[in-house]
C-alpha atoms as a PDB file:
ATOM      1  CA  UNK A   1     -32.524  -0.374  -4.111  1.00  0.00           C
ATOM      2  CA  UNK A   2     -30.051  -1.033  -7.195  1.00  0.00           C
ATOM      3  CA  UNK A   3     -31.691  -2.643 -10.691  1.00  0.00           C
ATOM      4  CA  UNK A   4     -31.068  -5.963 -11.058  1.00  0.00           C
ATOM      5  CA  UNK A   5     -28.512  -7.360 -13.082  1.00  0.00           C
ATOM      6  CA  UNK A   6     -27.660  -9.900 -14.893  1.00  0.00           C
ATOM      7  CA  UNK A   7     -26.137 -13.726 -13.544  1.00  0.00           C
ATOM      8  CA  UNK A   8     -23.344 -13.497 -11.242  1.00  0.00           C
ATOM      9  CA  UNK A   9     -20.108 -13.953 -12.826  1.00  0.00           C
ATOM     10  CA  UNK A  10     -17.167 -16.279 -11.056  1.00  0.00           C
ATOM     11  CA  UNK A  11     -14.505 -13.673 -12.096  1.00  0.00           C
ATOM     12  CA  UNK A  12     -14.748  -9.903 -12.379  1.00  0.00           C
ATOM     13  CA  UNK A  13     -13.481  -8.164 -15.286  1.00  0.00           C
ATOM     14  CA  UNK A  14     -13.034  -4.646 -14.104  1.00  0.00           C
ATOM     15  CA  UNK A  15     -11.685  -5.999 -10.707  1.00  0.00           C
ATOM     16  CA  UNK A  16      -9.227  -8.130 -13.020  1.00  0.00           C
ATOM     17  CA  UNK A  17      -7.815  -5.800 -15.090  1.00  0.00           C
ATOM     18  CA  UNK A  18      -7.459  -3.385 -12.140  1.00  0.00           C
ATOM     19  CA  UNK A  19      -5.535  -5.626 -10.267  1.00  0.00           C
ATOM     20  CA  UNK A  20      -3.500  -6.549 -13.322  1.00  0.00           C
ATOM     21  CA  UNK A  21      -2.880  -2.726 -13.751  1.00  0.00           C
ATOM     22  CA  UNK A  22      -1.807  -2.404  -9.495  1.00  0.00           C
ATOM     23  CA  UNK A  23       0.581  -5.246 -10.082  1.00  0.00           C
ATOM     24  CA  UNK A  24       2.295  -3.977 -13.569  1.00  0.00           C
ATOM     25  CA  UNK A  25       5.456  -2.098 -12.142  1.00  0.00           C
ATOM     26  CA  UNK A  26       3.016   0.774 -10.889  1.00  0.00           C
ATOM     27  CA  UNK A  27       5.299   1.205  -7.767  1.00  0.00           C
ATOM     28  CA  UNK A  28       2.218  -0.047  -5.476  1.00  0.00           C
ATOM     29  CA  UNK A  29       3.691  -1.956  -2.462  1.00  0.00           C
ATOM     30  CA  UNK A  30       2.596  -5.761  -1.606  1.00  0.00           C
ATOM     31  CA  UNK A  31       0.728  -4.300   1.246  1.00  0.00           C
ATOM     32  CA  UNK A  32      -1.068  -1.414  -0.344  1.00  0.00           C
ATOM     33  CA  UNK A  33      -2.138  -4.204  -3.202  1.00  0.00           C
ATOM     34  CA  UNK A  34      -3.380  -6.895  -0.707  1.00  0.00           C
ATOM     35  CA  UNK A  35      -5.551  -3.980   1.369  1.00  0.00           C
ATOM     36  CA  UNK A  36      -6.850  -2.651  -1.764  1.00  0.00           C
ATOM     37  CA  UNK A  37      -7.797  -6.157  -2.597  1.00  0.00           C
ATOM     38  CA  UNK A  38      -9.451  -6.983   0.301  1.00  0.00           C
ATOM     39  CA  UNK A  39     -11.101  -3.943   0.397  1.00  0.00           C
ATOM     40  CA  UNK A  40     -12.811  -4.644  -3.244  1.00  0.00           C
ATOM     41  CA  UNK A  41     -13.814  -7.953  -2.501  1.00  0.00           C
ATOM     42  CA  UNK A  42     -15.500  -6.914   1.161  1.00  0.00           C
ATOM     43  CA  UNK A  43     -17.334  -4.683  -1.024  1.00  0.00           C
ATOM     44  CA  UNK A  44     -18.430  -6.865  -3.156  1.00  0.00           C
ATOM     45  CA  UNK A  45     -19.384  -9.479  -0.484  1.00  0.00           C
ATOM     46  CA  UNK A  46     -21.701  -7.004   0.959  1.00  0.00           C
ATOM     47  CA  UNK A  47     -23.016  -5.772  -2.558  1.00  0.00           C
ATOM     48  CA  UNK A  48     -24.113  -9.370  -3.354  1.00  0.00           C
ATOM     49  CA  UNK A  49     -25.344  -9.974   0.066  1.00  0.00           C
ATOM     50  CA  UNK A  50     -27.343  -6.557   0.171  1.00  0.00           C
ATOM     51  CA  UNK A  51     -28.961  -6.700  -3.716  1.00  0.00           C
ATOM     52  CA  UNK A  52     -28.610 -10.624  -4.251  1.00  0.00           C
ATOM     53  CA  UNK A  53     -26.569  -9.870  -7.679  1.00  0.00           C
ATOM     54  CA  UNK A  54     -23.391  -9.128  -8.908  1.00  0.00           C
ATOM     55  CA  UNK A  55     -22.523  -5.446  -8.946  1.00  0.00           C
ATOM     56  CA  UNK A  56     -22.407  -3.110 -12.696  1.00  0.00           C
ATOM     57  CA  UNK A  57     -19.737  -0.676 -11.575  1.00  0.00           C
ATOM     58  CA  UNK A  58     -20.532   1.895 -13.798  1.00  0.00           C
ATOM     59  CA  UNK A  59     -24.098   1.894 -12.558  1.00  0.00           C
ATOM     60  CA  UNK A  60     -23.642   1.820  -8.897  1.00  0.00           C
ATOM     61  CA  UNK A  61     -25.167   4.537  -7.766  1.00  0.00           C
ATOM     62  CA  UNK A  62     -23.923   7.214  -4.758  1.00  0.00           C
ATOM     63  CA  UNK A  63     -26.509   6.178  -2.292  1.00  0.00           C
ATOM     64  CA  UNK A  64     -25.521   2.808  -2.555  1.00  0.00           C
ATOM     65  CA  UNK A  65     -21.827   3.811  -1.318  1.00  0.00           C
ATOM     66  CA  UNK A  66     -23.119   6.246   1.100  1.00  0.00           C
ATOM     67  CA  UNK A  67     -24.909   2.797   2.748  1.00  0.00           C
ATOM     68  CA  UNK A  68     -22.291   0.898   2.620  1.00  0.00           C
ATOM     69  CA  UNK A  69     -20.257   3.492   4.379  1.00  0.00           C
ATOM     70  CA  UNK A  70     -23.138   3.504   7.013  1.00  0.00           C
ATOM     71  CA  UNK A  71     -22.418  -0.603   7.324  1.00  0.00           C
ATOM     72  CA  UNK A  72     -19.068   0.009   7.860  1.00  0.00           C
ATOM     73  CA  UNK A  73     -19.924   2.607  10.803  1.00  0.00           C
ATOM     74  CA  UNK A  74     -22.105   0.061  12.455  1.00  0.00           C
ATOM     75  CA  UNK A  75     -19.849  -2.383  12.146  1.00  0.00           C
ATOM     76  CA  UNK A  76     -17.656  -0.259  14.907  1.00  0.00           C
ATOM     77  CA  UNK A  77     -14.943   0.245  12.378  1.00  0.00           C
ATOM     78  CA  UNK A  78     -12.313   2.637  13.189  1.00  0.00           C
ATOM     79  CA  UNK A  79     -12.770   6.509  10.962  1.00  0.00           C
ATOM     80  CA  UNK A  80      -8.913   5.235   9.928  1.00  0.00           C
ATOM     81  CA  UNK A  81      -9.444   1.614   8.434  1.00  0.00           C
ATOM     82  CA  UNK A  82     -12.658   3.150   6.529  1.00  0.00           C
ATOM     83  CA  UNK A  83     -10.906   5.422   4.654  1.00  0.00           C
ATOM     84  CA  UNK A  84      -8.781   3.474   3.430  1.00  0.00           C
ATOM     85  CA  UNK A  85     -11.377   0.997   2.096  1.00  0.00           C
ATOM     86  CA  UNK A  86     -12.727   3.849   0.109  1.00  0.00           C
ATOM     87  CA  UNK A  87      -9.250   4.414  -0.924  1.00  0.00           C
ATOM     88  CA  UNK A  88      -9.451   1.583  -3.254  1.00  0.00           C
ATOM     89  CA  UNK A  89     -12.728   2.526  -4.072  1.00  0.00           C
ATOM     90  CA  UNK A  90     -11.868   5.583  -5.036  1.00  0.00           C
ATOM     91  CA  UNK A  91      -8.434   4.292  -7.217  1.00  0.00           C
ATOM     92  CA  UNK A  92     -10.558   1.721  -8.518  1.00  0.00           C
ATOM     93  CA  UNK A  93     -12.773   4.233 -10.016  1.00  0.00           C
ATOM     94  CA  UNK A  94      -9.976   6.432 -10.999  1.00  0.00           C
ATOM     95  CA  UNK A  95      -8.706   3.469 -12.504  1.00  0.00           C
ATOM     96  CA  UNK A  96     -12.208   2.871 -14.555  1.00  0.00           C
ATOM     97  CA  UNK A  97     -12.586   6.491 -15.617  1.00  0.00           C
ATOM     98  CA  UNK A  98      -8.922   6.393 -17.308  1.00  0.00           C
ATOM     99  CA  UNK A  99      -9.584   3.661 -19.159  1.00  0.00           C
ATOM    100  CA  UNK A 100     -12.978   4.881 -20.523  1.00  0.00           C
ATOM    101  CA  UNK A 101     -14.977   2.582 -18.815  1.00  0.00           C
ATOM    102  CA  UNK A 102     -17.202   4.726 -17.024  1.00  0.00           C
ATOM    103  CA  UNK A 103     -17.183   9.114 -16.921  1.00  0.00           C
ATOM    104  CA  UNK A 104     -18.801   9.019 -13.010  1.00  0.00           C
ATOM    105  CA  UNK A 105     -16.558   8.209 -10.555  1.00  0.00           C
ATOM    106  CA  UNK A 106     -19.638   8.254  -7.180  1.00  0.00           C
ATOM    107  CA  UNK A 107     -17.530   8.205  -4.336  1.00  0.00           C
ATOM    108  CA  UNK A 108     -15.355  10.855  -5.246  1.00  0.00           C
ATOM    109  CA  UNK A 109     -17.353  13.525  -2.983  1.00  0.00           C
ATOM    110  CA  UNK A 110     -18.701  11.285  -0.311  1.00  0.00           C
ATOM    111  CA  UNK A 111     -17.504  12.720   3.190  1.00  0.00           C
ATOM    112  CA  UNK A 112     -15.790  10.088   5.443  1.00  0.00           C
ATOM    113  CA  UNK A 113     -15.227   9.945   9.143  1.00  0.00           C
ATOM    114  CA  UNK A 114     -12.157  12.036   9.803  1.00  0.00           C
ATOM    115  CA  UNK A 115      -9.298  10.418  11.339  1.00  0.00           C
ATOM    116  CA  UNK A 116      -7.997  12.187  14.551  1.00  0.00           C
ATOM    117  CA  UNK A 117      -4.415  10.755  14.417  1.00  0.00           C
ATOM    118  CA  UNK A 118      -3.140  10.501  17.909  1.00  0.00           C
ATOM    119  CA  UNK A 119       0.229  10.610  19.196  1.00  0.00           C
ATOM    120  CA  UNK A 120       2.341   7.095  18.301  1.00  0.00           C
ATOM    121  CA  UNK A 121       2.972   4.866  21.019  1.00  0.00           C
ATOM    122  CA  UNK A 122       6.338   4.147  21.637  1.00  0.00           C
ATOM    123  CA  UNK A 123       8.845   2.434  24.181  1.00  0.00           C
ATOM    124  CA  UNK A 124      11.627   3.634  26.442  1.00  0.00           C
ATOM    125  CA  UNK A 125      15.220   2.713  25.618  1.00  0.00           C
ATOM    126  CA  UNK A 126      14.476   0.343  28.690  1.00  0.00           C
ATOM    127  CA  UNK A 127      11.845  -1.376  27.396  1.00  0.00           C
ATOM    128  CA  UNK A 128      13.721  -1.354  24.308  1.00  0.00           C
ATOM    129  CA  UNK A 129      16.763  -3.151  25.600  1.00  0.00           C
ATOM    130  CA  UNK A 130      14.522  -5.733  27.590  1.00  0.00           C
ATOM    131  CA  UNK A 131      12.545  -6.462  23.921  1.00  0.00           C
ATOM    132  CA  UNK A 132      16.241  -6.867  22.178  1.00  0.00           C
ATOM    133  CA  UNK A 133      17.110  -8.976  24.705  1.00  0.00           C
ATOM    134  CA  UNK A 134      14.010 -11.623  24.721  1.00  0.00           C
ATOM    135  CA  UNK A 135      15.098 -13.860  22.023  1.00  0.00           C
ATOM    136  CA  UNK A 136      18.144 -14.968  24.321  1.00  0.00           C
ATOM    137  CA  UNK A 137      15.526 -15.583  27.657  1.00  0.00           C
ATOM    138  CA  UNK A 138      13.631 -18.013  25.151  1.00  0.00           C
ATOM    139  CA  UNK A 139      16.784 -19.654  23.892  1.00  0.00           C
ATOM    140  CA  UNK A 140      18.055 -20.234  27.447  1.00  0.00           C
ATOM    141  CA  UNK A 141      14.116 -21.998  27.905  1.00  0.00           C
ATOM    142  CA  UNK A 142      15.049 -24.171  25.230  1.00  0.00           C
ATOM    143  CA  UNK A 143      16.143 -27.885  26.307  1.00  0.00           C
ATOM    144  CA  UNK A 144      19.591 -28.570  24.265  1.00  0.00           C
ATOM    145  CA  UNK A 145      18.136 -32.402  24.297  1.00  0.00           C
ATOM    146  CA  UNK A 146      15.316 -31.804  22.200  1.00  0.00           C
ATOM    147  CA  UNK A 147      15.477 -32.785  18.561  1.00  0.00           C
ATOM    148  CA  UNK A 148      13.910 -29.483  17.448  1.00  0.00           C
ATOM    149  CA  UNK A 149      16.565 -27.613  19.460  1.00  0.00           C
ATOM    150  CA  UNK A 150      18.668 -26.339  16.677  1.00  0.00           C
ATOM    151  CA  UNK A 151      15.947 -24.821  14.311  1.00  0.00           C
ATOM    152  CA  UNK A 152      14.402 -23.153  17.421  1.00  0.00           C
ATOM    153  CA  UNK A 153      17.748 -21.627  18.467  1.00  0.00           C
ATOM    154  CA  UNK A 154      18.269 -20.688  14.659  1.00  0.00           C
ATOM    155  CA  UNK A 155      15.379 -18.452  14.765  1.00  0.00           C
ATOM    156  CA  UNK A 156      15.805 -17.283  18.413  1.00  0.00           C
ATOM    157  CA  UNK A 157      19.415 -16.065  16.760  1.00  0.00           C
ATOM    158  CA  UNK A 158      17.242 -14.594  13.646  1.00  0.00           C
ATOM    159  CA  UNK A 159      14.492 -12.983  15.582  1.00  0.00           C
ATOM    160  CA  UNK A 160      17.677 -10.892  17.904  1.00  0.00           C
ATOM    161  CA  UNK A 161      18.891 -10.075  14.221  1.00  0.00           C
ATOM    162  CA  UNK A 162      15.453  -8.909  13.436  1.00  0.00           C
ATOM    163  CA  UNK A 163      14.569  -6.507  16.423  1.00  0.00           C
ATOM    164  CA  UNK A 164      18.100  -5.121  15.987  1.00  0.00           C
ATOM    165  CA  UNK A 165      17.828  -4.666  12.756  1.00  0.00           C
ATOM    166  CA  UNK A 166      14.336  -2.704  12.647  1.00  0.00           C
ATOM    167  CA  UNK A 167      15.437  -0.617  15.864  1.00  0.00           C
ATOM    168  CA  UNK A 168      18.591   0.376  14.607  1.00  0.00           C
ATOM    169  CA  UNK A 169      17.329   1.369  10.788  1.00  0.00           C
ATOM    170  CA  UNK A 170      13.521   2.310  11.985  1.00  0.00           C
ATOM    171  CA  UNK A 171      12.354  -0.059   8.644  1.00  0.00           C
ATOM    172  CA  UNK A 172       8.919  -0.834   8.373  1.00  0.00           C
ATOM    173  CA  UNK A 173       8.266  -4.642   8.488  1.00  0.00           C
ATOM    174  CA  UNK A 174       7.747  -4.551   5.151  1.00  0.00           C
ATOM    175  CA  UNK A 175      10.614  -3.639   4.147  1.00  0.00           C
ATOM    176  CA  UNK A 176      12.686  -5.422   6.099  1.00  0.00           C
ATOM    177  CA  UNK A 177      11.348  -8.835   5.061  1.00  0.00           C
ATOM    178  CA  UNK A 178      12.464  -7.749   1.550  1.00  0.00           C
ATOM    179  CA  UNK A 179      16.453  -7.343   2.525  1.00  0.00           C
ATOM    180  CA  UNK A 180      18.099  -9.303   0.375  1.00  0.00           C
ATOM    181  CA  UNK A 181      22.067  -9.819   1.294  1.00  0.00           C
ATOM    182  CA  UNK A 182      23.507  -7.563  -1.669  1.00  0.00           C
ATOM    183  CA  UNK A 183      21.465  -4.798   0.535  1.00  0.00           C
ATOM    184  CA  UNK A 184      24.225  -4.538   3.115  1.00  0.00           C
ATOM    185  CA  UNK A 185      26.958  -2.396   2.590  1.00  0.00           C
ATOM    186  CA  UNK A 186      29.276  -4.099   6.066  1.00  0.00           C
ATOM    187  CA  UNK A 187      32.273  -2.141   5.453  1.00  0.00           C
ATOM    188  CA  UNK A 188      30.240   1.578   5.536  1.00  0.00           C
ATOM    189  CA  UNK A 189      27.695   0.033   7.751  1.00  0.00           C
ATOM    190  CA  UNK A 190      24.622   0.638   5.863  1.00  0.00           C
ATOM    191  CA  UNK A 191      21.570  -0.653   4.123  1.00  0.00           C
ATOM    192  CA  UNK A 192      20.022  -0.125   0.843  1.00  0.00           C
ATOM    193  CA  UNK A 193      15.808  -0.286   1.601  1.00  0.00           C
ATOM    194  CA  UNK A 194      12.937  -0.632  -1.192  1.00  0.00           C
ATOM    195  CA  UNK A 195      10.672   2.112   0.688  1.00  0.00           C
ATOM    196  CA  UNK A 196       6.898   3.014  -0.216  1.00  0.00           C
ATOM    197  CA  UNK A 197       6.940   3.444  -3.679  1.00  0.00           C
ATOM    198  CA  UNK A 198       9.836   1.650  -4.435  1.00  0.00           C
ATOM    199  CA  UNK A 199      11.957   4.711  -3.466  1.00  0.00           C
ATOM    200  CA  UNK A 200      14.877   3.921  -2.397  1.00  0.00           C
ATOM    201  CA  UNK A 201      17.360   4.875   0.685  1.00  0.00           C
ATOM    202  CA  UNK A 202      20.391   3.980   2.371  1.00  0.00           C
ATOM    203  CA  UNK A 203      20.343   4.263   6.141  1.00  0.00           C
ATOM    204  CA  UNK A 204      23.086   3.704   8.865  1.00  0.00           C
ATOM    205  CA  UNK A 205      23.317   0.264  10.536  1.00  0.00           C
ATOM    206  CA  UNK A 206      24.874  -0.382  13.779  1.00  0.00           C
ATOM    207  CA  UNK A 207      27.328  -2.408  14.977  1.00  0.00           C
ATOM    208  CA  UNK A 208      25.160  -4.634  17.100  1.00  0.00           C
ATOM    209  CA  UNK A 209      22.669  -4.879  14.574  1.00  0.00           C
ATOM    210  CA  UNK A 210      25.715  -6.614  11.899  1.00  0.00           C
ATOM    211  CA  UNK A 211      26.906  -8.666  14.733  1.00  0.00           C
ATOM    212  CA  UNK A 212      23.567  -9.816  14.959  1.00  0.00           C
ATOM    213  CA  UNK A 213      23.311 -10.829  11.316  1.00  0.00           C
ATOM    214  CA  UNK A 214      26.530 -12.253  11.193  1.00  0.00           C
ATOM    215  CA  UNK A 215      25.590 -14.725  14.784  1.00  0.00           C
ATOM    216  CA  UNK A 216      22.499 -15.713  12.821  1.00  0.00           C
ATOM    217  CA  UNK A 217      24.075 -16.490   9.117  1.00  0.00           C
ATOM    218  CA  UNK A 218      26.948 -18.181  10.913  1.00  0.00           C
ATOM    219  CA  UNK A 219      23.899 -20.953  12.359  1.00  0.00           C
ATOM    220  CA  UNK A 220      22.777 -21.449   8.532  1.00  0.00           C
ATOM    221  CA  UNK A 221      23.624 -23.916   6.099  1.00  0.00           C
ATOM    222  CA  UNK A 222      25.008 -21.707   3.787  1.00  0.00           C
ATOM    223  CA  UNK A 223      25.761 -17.943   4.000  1.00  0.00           C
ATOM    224  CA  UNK A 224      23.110 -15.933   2.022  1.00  0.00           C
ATOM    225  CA  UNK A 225      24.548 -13.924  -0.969  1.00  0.00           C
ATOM    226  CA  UNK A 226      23.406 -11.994  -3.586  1.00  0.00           C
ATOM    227  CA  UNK A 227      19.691 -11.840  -4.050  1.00  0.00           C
ATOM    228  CA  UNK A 228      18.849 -13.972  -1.046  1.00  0.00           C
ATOM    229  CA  UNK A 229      16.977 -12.563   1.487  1.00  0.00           C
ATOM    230  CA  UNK A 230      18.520 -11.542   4.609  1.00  0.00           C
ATOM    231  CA  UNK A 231      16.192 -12.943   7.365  1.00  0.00           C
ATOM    232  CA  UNK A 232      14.665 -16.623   6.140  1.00  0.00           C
ATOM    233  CA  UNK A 233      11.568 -18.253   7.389  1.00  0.00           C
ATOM    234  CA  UNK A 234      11.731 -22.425   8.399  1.00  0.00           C
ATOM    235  CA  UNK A 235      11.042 -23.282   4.438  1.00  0.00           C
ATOM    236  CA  UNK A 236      13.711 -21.087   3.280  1.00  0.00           C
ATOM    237  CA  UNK A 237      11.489 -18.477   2.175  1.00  0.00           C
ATOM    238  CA  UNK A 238      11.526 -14.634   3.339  1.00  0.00           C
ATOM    239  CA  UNK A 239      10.002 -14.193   6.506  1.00  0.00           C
ATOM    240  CA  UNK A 240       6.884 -12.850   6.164  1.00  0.00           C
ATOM    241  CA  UNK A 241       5.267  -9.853   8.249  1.00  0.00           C
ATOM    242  CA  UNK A 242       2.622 -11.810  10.024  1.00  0.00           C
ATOM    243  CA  UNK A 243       4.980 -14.764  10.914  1.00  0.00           C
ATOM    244  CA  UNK A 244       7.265 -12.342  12.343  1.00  0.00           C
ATOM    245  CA  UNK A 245       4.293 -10.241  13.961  1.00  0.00           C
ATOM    246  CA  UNK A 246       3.127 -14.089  15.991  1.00  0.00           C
ATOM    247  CA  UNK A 247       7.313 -14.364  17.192  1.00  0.00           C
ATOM    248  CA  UNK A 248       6.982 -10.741  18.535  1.00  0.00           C
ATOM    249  CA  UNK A 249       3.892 -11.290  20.792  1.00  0.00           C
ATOM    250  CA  UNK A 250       5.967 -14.022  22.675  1.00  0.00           C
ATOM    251  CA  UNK A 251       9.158 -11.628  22.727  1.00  0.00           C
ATOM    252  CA  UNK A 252       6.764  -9.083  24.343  1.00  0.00           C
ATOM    253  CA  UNK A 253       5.435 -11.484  26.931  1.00  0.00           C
ATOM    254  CA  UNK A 254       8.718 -12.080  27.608  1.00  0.00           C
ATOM    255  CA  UNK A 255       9.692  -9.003  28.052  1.00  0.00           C
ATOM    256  CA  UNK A 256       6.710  -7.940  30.643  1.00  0.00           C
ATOM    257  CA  UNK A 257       5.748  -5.316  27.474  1.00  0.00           C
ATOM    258  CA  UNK A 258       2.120  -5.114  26.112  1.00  0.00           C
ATOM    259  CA  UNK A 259       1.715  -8.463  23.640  1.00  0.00           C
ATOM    260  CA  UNK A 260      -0.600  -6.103  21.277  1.00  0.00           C
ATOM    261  CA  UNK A 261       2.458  -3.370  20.113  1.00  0.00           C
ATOM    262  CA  UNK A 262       3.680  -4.063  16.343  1.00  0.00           C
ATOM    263  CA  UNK A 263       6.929  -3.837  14.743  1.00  0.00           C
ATOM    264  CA  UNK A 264       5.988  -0.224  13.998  1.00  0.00           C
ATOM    265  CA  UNK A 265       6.040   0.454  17.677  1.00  0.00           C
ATOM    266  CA  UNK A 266       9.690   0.020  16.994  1.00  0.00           C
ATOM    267  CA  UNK A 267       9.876   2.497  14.141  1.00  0.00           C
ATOM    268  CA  UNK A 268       8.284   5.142  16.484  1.00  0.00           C
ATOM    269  CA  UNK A 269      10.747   4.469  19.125  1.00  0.00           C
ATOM    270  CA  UNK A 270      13.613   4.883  16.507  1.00  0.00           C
ATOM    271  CA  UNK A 271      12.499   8.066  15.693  1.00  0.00           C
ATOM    272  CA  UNK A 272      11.547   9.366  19.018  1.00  0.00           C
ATOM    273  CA  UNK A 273      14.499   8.233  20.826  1.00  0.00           C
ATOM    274  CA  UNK A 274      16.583   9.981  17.778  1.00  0.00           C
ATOM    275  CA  UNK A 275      14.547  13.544  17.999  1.00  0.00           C
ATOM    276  CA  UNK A 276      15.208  12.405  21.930  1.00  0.00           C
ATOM    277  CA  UNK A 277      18.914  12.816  21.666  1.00  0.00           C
ATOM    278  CA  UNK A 278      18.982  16.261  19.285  1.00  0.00           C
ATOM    279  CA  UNK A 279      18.450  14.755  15.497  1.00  0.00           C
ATOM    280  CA  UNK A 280      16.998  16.987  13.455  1.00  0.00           C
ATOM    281  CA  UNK A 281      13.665  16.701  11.736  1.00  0.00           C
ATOM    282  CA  UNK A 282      15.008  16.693   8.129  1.00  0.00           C
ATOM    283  CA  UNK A 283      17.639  13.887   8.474  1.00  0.00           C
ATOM    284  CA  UNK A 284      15.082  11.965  10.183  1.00  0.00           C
ATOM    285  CA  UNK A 285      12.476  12.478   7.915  1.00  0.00           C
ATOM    286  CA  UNK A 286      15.233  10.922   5.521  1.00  0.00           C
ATOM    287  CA  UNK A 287      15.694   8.019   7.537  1.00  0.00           C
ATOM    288  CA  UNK A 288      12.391   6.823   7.943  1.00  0.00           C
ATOM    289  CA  UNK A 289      12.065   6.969   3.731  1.00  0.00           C
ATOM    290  CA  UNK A 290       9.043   9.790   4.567  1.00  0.00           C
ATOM    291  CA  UNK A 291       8.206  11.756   1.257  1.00  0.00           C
ATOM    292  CA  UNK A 292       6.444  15.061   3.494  1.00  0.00           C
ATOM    293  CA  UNK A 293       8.237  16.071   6.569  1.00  0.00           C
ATOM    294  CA  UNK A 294       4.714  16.675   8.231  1.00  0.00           C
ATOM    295  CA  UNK A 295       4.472  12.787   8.527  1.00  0.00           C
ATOM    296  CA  UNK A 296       8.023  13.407  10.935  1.00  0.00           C
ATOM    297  CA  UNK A 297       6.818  16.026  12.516  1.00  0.00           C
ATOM    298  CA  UNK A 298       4.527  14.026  14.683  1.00  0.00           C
ATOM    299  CA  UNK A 299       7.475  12.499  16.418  1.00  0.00           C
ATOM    300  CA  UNK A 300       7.980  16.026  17.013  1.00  0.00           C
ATOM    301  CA  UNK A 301       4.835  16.114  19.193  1.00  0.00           C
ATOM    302  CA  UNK A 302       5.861  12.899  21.316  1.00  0.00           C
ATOM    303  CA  UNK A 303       9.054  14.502  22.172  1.00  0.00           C
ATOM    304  CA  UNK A 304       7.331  17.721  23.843  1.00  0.00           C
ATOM    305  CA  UNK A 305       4.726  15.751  25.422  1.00  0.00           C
ATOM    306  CA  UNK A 306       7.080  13.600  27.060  1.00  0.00           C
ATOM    307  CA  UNK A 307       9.249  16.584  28.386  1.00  0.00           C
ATOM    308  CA  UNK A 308       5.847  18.146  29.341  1.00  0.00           C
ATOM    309  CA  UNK A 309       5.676  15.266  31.854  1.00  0.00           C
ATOM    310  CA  UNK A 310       8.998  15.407  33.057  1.00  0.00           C
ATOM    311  CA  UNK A 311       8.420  19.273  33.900  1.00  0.00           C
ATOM    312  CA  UNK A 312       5.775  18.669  35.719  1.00  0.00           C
ATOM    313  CA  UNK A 313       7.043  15.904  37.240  1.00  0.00           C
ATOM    314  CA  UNK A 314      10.133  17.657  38.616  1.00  0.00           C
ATOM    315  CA  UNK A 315       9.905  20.976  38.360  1.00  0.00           C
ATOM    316  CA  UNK A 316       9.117  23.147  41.652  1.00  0.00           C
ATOM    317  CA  UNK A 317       6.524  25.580  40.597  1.00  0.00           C
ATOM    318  CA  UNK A 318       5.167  23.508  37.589  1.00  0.00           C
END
């Protein structure tokens, strides 16, 4: 069991400053900051539930990690969503070490599950065109007499924007909820995106994606410009991932597709159906704003699986 320290505090120094430090320009996205925070303050949940006190960082010891990873096991967590808790762990520490808080960094050699990636689902360009078309079977649901009519049919219009928009650039959510207006190029047909890192890449847009855009901005009060953000939640805000993620369920119901597949779904299928139709892995691995082509080359695998299944599916002496 760990010695016992001293009175819990309300507020955590070390956490503080490390968050302070994630959030100063480091080039950390939103998401990787709110996971890494949430994974600090599960820890420290469980710490204070486990010892009854507040931890000392620099006096944790290795065993103590080594049970928490053993909670974490029991607690039927996938190897995936583990590792990155001890991620944070591990920046934290890194963080700590730096900064001459502490020389031991003790879970720098603990051995996590491994993560057997599988194969990305993705859907068919049929599936595909019956998601893109969902919005409009929940507009035509709507009743014109209802007061709320408009603002539903304004995001109906938005949400078609949306699902063209991530299928025809493969964004992540994340970055899409962070277009802002001056990000479209219309006459080259492009867009500027804030990738991991704050890298940044220009990617084709299609036609039917800008028309989109363009149905949608022509419903709103006033035409976004310069720093606005492209795609606007009820309060004028961006849209956020999760409010988007709730829309998309009801899309997929509509659409007779599984409600659980995420807007990344639609990133795979970007990629797939481009490897699909003869891209090649480079200029995709540009697209998708990947900085090692071996995170591309999994699409790769999808491709040959699926024309595995074909083969045997059609071919005489398969």
């Amino acid at each position: 069991m760990e010695p016992s320290q001293s009175t819990q505090p309300t507020r955590d120094p070390y956490l503080e400053s490390f968050l302070s430090h994630l959030g100063g320009g480091r080039g950390y996205s939103q998401y990787t900051i709110r996971n890494y925070v949430t994974a600090l303050e599960e820890f420290l949940q469980w710490y204070r539930n486990q010892f009854n006190t507040t931890p000392n960082w620099t006096a944790i010891s290795q065993e103590t990690f080594r049970l928490y990873l053993r909670h974490l096991g029991k607690n039927n967590l996938k190897p995936a969503s583990i590792r990155v808790k001890f991620a944070a762990l591990r920046s934290f520490y890194r963080f700590l070490i730096r900064n001459g808080f502490t020389s031991l960094n003790p879970v720098k050699t603990i051995t996590l599950p491994k993560h057997r990636r599988g194969l990305p689902m993705f859907l068919t360009k049929e599936q595909m065109l019956r998601l893109l078309n969902a919005p409009f079977e929940e507009l035509r649901n709507l009743q014109p007499n209802n007061p709320t009519y408009k603002q539903k049919a304004i995001l109906c219009f938005r949400d078609a924007a949306i699902l063209e928009t991530l299928y025809s650039c493969g964004l992540r959510i994340s970055e899409l909820c962070t277009l802002r207006a001056t990000d479209i190029d219309w006459n080259n047909q492009l867009v500027r995106v804030q990738g991991k890192g704050k890298k940044e890449r220009f990617v084709p847009i299609g036609a039917p994606a800008l028309e989109a855009i363009r149905k949608y901005w022509s419903l709103l009060p006033a035409l976004p410009t310069g720093e606005q953000p492209v795609f606007l939640a009820k309060t004028g805000s961006p849209v956020s991932p999760r409010d988007f993620q709730r829309r998309l369920k009801k899309y997929l119901l509509q659409a007779g597709l599984d409600p659980a597949i995420t807007p990344h779904k639609i990133r795979h299928s970007y990629a797939t159906h481009l490897l699909d139709a003869g891209a090649d892995l480079r200029s995709v691995q540009e697209l998708l704003g990947h900085a090692r082509v071996a995170t591309t080359q999994i699409y790769t695998h999808i491709t040959t699986h699926h024309l595995k299944k074909i083969y045997e599916k059609t071919h005489p002496r398969a």
